[in-house]
C-alpha atoms as a PDB file:
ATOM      1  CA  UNK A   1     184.675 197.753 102.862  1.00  0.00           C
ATOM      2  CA  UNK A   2     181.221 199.279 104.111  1.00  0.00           C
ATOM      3  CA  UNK A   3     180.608 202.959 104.770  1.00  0.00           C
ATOM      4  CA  UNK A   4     178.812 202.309 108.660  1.00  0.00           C
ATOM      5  CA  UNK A   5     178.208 204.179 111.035  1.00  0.00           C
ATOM      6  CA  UNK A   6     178.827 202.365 114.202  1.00  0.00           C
ATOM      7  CA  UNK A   7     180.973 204.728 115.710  1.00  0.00           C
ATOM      8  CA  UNK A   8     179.310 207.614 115.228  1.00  0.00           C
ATOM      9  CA  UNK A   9     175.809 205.804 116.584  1.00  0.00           C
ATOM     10  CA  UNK A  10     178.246 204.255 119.930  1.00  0.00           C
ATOM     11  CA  UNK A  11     179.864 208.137 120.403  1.00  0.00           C
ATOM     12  CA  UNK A  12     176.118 208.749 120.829  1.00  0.00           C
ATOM     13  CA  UNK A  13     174.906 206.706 123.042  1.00  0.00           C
ATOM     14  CA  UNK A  14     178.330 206.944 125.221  1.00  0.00           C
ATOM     15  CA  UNK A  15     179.094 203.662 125.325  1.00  0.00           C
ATOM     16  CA  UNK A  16     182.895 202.448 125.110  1.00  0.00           C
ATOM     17  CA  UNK A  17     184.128 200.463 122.482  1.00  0.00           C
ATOM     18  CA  UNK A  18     184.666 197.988 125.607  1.00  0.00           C
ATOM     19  CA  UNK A  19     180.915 197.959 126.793  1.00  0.00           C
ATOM     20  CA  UNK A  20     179.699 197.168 123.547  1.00  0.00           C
ATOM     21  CA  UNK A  21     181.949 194.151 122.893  1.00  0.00           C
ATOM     22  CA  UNK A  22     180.503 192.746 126.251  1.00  0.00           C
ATOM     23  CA  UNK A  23     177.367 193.497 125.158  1.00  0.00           C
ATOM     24  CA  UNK A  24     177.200 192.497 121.775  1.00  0.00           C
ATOM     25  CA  UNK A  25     179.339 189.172 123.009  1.00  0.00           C
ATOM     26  CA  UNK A  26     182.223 190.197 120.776  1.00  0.00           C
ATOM     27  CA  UNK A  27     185.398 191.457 121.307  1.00  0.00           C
ATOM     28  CA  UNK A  28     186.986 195.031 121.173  1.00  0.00           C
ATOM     29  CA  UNK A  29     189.232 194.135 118.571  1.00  0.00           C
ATOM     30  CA  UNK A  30     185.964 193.359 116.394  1.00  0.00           C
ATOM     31  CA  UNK A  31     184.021 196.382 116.797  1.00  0.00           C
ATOM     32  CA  UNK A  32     187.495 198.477 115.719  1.00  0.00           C
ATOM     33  CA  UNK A  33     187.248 196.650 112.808  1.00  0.00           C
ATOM     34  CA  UNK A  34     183.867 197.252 112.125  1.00  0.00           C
ATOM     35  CA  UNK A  35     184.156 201.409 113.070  1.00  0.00           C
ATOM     36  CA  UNK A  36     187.840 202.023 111.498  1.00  0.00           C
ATOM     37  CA  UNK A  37     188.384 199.085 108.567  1.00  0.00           C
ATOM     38  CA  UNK A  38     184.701 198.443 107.455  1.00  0.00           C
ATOM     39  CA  UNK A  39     185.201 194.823 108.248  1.00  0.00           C
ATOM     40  CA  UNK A  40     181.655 193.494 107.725  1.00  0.00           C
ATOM     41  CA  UNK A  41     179.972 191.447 110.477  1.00  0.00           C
ATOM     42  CA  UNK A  42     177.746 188.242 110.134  1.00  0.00           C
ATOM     43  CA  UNK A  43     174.613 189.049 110.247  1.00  0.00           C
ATOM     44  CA  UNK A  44     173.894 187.361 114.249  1.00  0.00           C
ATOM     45  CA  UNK A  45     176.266 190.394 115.306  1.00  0.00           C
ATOM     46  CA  UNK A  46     175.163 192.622 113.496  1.00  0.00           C
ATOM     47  CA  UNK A  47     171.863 192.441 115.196  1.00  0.00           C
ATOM     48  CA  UNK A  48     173.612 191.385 118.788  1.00  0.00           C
ATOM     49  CA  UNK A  49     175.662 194.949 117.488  1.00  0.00           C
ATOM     50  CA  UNK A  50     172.243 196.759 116.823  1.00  0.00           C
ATOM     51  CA  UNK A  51     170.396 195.475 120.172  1.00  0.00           C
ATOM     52  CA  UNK A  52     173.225 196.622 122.446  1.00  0.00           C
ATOM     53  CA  UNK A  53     172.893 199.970 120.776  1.00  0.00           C
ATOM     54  CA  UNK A  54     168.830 199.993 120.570  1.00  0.00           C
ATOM     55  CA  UNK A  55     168.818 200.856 116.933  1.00  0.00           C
ATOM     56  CA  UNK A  56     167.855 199.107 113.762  1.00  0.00           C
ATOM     57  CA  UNK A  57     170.551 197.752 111.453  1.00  0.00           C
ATOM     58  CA  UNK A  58     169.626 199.880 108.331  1.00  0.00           C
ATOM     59  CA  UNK A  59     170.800 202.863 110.704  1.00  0.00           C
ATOM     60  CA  UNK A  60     174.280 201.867 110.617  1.00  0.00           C
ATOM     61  CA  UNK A  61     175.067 199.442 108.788  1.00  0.00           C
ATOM     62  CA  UNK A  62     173.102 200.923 105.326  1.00  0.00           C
ATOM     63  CA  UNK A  63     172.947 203.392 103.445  1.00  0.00           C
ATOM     64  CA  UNK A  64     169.597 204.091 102.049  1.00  0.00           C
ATOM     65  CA  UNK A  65     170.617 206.175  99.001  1.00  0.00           C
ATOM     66  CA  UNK A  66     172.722 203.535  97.652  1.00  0.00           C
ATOM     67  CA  UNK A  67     171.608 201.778  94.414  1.00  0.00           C
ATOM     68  CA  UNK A  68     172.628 198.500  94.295  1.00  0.00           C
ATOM     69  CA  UNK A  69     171.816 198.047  90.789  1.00  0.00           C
END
């Protein structure tokens, strides 16, 4: 599981969980499993994901004070 936040970023941008499926090309059921189970997407959604929401992936998908030593 990641720690994202995807939901938090959508909340902000009001856009439904719908919209952004259509956007992104993905389905609903995807992006709740991104938001609520950390499933972790391939990295073509993650930037169709990202585009949709006009932010860059290391703004929800990372966490910059994690070592990953």
């Amino acid at each position: 599981m990641i720690n994202n936040k995807l939901r938090k970023v959508r909340k902000q941008t009001e856009m439904s969980v719908s919209e952004l499926a259509r956007r992104a090309h993905t389905s609903r059921q995807t992006i709740t499993n991104i938001e609520l189970h950390g499933q972790i997407p391939n990295g073509l959604l993650m930037i169709s994901i990202c585009k949709a929401l006009n932010h860059d992936p290391t703004d929800i998908f990372f966490d910059p004070c994690v070592n990953h030593d």
